[in-house]
C-alpha atoms as a PDB file:
ATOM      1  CA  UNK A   1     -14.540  14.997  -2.202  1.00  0.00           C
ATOM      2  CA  UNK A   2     -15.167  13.094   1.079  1.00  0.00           C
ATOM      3  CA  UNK A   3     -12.116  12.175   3.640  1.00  0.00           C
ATOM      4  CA  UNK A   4     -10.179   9.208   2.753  1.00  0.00           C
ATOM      5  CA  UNK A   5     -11.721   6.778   4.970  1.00  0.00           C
ATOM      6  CA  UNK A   6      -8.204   5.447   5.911  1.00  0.00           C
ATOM      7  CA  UNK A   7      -7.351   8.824   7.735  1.00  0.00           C
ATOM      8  CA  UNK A   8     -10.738   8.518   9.951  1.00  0.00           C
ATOM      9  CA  UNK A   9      -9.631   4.481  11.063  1.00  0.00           C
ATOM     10  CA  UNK A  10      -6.227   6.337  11.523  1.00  0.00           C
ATOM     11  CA  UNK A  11      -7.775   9.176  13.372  1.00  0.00           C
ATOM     12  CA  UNK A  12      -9.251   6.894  15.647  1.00  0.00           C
ATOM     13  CA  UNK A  13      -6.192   4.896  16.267  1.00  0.00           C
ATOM     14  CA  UNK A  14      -7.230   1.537  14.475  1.00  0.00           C
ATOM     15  CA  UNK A  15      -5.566  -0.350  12.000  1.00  0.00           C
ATOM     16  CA  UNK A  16      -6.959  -0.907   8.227  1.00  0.00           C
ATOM     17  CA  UNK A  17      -6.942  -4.299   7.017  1.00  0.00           C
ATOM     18  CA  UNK A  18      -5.627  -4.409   2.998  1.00  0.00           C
ATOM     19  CA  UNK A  19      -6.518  -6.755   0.168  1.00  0.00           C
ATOM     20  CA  UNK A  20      -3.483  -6.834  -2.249  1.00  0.00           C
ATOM     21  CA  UNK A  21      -4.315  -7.507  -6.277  1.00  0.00           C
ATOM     22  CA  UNK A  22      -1.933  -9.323  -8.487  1.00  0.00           C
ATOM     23  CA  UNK A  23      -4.639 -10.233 -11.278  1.00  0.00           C
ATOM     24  CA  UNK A  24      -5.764  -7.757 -13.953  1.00  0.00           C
ATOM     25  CA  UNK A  25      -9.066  -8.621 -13.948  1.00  0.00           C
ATOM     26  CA  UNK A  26     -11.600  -6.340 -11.993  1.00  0.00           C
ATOM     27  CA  UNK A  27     -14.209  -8.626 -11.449  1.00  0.00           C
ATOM     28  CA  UNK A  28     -11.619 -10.354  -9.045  1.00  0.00           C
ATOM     29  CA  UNK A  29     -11.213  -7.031  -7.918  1.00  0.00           C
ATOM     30  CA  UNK A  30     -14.731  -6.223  -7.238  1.00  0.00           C
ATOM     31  CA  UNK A  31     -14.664  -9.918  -5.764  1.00  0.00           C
ATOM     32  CA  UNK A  32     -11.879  -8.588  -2.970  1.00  0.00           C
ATOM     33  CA  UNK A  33     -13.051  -5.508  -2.450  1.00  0.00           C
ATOM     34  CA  UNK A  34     -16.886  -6.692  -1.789  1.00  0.00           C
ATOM     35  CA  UNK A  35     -15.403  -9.049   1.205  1.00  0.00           C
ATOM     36  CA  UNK A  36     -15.665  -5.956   3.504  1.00  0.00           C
ATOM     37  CA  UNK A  37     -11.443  -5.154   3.694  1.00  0.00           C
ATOM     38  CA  UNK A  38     -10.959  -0.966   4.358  1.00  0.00           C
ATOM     39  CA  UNK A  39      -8.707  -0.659   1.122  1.00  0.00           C
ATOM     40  CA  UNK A  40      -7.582  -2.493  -1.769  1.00  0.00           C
ATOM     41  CA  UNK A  41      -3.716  -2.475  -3.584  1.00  0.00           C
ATOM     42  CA  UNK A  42      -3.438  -2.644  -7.086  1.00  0.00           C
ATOM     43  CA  UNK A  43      -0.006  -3.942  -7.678  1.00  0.00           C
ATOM     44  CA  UNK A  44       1.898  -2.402 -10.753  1.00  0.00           C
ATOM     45  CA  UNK A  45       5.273  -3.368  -9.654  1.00  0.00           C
ATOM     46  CA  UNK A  46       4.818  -7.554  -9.397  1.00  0.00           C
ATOM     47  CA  UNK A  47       0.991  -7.787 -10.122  1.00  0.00           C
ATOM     48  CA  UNK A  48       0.480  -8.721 -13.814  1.00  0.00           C
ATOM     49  CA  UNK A  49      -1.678  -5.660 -14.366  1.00  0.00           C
ATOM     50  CA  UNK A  50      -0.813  -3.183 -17.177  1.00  0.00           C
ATOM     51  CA  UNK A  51      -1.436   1.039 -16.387  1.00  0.00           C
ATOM     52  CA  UNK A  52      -4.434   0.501 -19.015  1.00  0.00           C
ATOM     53  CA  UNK A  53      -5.980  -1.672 -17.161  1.00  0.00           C
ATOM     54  CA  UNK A  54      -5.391   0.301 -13.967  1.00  0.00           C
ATOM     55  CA  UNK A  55      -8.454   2.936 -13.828  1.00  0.00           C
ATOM     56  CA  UNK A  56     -11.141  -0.153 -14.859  1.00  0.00           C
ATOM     57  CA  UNK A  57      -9.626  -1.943 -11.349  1.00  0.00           C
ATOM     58  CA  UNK A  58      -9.704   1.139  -9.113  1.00  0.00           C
ATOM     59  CA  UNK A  59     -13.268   1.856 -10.342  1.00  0.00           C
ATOM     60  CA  UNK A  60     -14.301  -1.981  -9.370  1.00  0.00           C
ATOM     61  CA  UNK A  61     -12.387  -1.446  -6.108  1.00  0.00           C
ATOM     62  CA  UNK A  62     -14.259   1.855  -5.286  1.00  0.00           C
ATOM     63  CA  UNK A  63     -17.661   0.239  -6.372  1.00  0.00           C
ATOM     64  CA  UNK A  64     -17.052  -2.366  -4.116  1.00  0.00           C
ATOM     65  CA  UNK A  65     -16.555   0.253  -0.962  1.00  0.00           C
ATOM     66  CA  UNK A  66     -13.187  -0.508  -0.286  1.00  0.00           C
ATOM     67  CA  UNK A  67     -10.536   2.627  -0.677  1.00  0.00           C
ATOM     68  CA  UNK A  68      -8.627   2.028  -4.063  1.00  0.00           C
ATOM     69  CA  UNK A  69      -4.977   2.111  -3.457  1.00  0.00           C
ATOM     70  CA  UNK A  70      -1.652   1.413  -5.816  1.00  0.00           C
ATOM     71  CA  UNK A  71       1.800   0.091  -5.713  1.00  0.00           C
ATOM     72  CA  UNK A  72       3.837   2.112  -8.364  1.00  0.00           C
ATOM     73  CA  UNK A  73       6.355   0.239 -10.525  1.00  0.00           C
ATOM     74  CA  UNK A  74       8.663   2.329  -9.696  1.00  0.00           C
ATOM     75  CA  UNK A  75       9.316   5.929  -7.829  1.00  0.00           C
ATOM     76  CA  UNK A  76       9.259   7.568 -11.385  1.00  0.00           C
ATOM     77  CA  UNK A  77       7.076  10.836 -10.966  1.00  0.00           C
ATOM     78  CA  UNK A  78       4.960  10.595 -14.383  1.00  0.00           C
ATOM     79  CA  UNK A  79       4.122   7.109 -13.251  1.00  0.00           C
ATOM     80  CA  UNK A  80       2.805   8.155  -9.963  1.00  0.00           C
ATOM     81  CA  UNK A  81       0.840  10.943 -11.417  1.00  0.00           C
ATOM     82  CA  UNK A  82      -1.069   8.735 -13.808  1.00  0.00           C
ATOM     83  CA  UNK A  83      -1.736   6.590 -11.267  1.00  0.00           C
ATOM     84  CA  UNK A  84      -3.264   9.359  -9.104  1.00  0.00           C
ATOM     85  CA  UNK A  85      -5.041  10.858 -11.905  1.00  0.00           C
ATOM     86  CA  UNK A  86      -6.357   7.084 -12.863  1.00  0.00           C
ATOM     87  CA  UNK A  87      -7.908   7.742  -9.499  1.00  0.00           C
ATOM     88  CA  UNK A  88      -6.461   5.838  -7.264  1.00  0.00           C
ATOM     89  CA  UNK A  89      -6.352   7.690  -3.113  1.00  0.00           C
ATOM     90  CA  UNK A  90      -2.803   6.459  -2.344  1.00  0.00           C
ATOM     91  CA  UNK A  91       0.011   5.074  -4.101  1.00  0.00           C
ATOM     92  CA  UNK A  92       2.892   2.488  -2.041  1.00  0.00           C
ATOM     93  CA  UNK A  93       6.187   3.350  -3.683  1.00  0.00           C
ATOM     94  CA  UNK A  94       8.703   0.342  -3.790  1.00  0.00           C
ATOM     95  CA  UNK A  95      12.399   0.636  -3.169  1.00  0.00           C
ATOM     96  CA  UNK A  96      13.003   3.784  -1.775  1.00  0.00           C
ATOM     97  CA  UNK A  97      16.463   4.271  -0.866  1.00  0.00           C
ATOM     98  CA  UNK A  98      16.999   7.691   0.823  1.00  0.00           C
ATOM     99  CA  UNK A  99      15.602  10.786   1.777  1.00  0.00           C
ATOM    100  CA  UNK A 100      15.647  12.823  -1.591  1.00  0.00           C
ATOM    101  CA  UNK A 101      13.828   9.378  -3.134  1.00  0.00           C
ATOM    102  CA  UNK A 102      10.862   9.657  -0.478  1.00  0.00           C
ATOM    103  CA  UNK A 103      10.728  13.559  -0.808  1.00  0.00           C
ATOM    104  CA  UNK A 104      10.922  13.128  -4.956  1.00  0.00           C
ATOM    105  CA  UNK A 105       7.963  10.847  -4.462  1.00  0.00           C
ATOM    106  CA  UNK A 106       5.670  12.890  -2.502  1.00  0.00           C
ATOM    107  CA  UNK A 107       6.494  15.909  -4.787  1.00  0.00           C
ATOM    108  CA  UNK A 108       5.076  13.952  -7.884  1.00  0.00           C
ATOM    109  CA  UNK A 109       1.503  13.363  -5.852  1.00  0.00           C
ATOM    110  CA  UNK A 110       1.079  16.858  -3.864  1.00  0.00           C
ATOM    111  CA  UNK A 111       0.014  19.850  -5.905  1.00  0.00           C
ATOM    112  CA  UNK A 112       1.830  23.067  -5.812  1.00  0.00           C
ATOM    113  CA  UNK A 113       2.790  24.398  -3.852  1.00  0.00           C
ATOM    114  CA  UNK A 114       3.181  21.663  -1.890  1.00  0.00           C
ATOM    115  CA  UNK A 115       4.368  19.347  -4.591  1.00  0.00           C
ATOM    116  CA  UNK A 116       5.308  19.301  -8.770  1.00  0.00           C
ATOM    117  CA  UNK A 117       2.221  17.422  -9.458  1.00  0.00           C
ATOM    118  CA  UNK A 118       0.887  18.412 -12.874  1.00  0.00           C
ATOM    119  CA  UNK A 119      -3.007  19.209 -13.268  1.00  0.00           C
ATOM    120  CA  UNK A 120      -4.904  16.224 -15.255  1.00  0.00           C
ATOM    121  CA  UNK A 121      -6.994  14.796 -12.472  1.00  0.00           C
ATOM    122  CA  UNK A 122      -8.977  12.480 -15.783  1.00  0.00           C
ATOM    123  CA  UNK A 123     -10.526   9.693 -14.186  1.00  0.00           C
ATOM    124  CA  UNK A 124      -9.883  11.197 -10.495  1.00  0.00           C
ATOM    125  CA  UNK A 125     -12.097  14.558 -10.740  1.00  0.00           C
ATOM    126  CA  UNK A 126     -15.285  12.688 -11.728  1.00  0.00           C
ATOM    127  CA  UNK A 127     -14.795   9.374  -9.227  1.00  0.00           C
ATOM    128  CA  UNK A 128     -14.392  11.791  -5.989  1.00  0.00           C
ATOM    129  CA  UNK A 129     -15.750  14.640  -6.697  1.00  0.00           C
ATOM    130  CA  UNK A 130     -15.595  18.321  -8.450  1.00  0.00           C
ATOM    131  CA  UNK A 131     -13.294  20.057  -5.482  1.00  0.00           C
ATOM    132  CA  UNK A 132     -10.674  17.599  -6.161  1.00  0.00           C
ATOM    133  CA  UNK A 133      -7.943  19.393  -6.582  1.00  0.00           C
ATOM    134  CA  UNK A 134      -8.416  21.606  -3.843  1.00  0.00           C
ATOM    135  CA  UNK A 135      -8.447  18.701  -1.501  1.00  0.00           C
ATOM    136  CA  UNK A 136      -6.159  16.015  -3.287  1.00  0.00           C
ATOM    137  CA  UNK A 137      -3.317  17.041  -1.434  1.00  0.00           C
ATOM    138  CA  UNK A 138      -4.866  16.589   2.283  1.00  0.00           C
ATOM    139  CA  UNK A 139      -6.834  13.370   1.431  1.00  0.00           C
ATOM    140  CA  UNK A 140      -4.251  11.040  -1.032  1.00  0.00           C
ATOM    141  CA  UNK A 141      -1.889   8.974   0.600  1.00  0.00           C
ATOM    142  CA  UNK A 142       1.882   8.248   0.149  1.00  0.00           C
ATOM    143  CA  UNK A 143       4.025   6.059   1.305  1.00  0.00           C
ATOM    144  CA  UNK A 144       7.418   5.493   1.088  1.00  0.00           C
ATOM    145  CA  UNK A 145       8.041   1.197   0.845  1.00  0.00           C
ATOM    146  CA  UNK A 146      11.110   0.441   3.377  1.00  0.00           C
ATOM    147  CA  UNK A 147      13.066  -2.622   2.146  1.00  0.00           C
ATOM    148  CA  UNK A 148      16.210  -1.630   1.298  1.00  0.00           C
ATOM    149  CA  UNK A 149      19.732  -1.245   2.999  1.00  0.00           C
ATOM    150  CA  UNK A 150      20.019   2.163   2.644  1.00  0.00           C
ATOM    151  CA  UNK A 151      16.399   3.403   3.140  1.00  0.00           C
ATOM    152  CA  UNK A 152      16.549   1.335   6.743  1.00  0.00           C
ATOM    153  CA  UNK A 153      19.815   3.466   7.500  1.00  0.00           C
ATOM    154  CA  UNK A 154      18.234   6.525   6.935  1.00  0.00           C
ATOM    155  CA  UNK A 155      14.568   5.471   7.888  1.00  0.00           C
ATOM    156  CA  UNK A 156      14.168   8.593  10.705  1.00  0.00           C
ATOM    157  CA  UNK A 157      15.173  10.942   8.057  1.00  0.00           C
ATOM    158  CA  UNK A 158      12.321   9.744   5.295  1.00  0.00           C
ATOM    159  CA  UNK A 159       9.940   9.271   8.146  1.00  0.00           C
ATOM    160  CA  UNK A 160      10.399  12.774   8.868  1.00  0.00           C
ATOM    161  CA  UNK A 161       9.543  14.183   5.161  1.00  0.00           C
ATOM    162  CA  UNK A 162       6.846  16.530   5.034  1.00  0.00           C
ATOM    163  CA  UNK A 163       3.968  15.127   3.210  1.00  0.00           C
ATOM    164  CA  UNK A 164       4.532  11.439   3.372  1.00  0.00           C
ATOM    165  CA  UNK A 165       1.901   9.403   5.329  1.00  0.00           C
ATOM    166  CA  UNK A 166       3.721   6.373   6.142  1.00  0.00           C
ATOM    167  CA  UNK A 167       6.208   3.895   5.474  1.00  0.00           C
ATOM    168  CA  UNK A 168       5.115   0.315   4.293  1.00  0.00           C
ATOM    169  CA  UNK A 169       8.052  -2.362   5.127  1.00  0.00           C
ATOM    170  CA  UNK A 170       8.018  -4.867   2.358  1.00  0.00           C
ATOM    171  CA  UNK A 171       9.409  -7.511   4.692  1.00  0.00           C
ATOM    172  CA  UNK A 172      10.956  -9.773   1.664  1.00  0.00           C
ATOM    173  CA  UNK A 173      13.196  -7.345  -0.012  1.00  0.00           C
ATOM    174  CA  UNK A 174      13.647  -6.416   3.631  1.00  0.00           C
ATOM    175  CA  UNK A 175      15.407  -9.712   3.913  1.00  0.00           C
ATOM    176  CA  UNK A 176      16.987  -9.581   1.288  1.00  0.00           C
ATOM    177  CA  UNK A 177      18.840  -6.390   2.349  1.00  0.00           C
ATOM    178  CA  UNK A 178      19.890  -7.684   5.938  1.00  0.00           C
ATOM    179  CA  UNK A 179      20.993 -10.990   3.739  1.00  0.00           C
ATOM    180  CA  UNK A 180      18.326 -13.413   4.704  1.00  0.00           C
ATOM    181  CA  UNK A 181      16.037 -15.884   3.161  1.00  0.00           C
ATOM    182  CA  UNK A 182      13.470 -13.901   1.432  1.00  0.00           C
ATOM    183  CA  UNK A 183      10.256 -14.540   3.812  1.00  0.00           C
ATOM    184  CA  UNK A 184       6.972 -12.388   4.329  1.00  0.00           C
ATOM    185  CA  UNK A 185       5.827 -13.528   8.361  1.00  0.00           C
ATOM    186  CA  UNK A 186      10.344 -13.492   9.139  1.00  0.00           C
ATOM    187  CA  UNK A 187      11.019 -14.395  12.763  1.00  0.00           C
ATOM    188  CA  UNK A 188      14.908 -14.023  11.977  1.00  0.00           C
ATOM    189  CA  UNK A 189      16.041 -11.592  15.223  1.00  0.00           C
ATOM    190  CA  UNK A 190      17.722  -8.793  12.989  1.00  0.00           C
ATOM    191  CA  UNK A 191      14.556  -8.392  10.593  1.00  0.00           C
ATOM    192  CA  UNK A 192      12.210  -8.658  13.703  1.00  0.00           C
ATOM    193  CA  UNK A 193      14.734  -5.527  14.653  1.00  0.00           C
ATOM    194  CA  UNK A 194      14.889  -4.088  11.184  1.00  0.00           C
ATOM    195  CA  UNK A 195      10.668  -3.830  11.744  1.00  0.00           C
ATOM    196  CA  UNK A 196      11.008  -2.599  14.899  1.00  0.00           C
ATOM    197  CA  UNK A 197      12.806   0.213  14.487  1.00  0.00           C
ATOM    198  CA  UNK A 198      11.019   1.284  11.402  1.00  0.00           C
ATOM    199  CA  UNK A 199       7.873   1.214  13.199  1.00  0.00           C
ATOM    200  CA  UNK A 200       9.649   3.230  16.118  1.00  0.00           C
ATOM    201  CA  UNK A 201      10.473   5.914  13.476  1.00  0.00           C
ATOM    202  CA  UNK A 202       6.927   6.232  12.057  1.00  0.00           C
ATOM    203  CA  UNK A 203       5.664   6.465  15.580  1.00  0.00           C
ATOM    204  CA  UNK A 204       8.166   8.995  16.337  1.00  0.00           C
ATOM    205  CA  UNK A 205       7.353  11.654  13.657  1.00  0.00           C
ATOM    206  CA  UNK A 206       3.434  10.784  13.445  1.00  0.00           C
ATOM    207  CA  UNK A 207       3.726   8.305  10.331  1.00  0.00           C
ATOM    208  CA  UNK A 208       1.185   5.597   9.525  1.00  0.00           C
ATOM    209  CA  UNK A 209       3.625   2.140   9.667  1.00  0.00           C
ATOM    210  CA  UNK A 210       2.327  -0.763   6.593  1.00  0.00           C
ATOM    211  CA  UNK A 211       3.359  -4.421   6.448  1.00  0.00           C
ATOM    212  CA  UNK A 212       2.447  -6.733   4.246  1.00  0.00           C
ATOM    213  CA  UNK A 213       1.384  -9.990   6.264  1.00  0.00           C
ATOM    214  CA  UNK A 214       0.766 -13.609   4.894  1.00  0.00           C
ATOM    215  CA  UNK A 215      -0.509 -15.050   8.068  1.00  0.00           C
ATOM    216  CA  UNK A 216      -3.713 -13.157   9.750  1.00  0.00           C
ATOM    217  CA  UNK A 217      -2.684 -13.922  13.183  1.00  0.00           C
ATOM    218  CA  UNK A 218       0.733 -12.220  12.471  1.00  0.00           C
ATOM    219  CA  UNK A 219      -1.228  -9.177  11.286  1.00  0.00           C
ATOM    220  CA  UNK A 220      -3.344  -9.179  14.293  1.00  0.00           C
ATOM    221  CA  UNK A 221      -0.222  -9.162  16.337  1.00  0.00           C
ATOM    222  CA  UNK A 222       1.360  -6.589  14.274  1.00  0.00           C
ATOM    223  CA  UNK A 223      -1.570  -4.330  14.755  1.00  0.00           C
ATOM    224  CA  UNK A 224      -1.181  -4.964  18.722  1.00  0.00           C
ATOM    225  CA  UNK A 225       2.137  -3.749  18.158  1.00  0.00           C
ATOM    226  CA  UNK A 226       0.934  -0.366  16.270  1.00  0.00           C
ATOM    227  CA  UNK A 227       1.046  -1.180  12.479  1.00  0.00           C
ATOM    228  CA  UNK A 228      -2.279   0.865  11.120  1.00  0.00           C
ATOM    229  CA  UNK A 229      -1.909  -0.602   7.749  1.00  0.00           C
ATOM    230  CA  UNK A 230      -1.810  -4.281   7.207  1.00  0.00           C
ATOM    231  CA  UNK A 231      -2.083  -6.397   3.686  1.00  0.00           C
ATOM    232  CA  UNK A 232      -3.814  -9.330   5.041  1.00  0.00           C
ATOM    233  CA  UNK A 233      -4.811 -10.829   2.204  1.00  0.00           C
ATOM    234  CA  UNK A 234      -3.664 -10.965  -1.668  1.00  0.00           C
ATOM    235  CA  UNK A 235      -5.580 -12.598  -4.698  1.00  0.00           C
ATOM    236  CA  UNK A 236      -3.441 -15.632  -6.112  1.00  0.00           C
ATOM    237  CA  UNK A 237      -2.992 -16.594  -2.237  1.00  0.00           C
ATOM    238  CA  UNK A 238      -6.785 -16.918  -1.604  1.00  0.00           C
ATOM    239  CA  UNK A 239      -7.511 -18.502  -4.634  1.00  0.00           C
ATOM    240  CA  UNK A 240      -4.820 -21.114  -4.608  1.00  0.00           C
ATOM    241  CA  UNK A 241      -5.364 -21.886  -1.311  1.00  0.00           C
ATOM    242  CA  UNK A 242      -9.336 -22.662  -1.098  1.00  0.00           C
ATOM    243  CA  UNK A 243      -8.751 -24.707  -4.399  1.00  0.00           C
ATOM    244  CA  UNK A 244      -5.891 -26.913  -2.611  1.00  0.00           C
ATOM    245  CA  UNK A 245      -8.467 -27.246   0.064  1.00  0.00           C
ATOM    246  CA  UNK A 246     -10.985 -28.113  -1.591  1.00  0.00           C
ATOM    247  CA  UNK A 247      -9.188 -30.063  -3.583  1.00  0.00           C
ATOM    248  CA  UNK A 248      -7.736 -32.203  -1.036  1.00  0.00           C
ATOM    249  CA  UNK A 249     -11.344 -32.360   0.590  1.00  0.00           C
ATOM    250  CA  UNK A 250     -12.848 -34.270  -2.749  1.00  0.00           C
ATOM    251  CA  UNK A 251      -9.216 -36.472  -2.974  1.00  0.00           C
ATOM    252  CA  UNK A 252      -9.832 -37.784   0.681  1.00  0.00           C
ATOM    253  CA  UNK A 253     -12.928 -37.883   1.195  1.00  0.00           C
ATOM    254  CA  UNK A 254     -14.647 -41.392   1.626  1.00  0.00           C
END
């Protein structure tokens, strides 16, 4: 099994830019992926993929050269095993609210002794390689999504479990806990704090910090500010916006 690319960017203190998947069809996965982004998110919680169609996407992604990456449905540990053993090399899991929820979800992807995760590496083994198992637990990634009220009150304490890799900020449920307009690029001063001091956090106890961007100069200044993991892109937004272009090209033109 070779390094997850992601960690060498990390090690070398740049930011990954992310491709986020809401269609279940891999050839617009292989599409994505192919466009040169570092990884790619298959997303299980909002996406309109189904777990059986989950390993035929990662393998697309991983064809493609992008690292294949995950967002669980939910921080339920047979669900994040599966998704691991479907071979995917990190899994984003939404709506942590606490401590024992981040520390429950990195249990379900380490190995013991470091974790509870049960042997069954299907897909997994054969995609990255026979030592697997013996490396899984250094080279997947987890990270705990920050967008609730209670998971930004204790945000230090899950950006301090051992095992965790970072904390991804879903910046709309994020509004929705400080009681704003649900918005992805939010200027609103308390969730320009709320990000602030989850990225302080991450920095603090050596965490990788995610946000999920609409706007690419946003991510760019985002990375400035020390986000290493940035969803700059996402399927349905690409596509709907280069047919409204297009679109509106061919209704004005002449």
């Amino acid at each position: 099994m070779r390094e997850n690319p992601l960690r060498s960017l990390w090690r070398e203190d740049r930011a990954a830019a992310n491709a986020w998947l809401a269609l279940p069809d891999p050839f617009a996965a292989e599409l994505m992926a192919g466009r040169g982004f570092d990884s790619v998110c298959v997303d299980l919680q909002h996406g309109l993929a189904d777990p059986g169609r989950l390993p035929d996407l990662l393998r697309a992604v991983q064809a493609a050269g992008a690292v294949p990456l995950a967002r669980a449905p939910w921080n339920e540990p047979s669900v994040l095993m599966r998704i691991l053993d479907a071979g995917a090399l990190g899994v984003i899991v939404p709506m942590i609210r606490g401590v024992e929820d981040a520390r429950r979800a990195v249990a379900a992807c380490r190995y013991p002794p470091a974790g509870m995760r049960s042997y069954g590496p299907v897909r997994a083994a054969p995609a990255h390689g026979a030592d697997y198992v013996a490396r899984a637990n250094d080279e997947v990634l987890v990270f705990a999504m920050i967008e609730t009220r209670e998971a930004l009150a204790e945000v230090d304490a899950i950006c301090a479990v051992e095992g965790l890799s970072g904390a991804y900020i879903g910046p709309a449920d994020l509004s929705f806990a400080l009681g704003l307009e649900p918005r992805i690029d939010h200027d609103h001063p308390d969730h320009v704090a709320a990000v602030a001091r989850i990225l302080a956090a991450c920095r603090r106890h050596g965490k990788v910090a995610g946000l999920h961007t609409a706007d690419p100069a946003f991510a760019r200044r985002a990375a400035s500010e020390g986000f290493r993991l940035l969803t700059v892109a996402t399927d349905t937004t690409c596509l709907t916006t280069a047919a409204d272009a297009r679109l509106a090209a061919f209704r004005t033109a002449g």
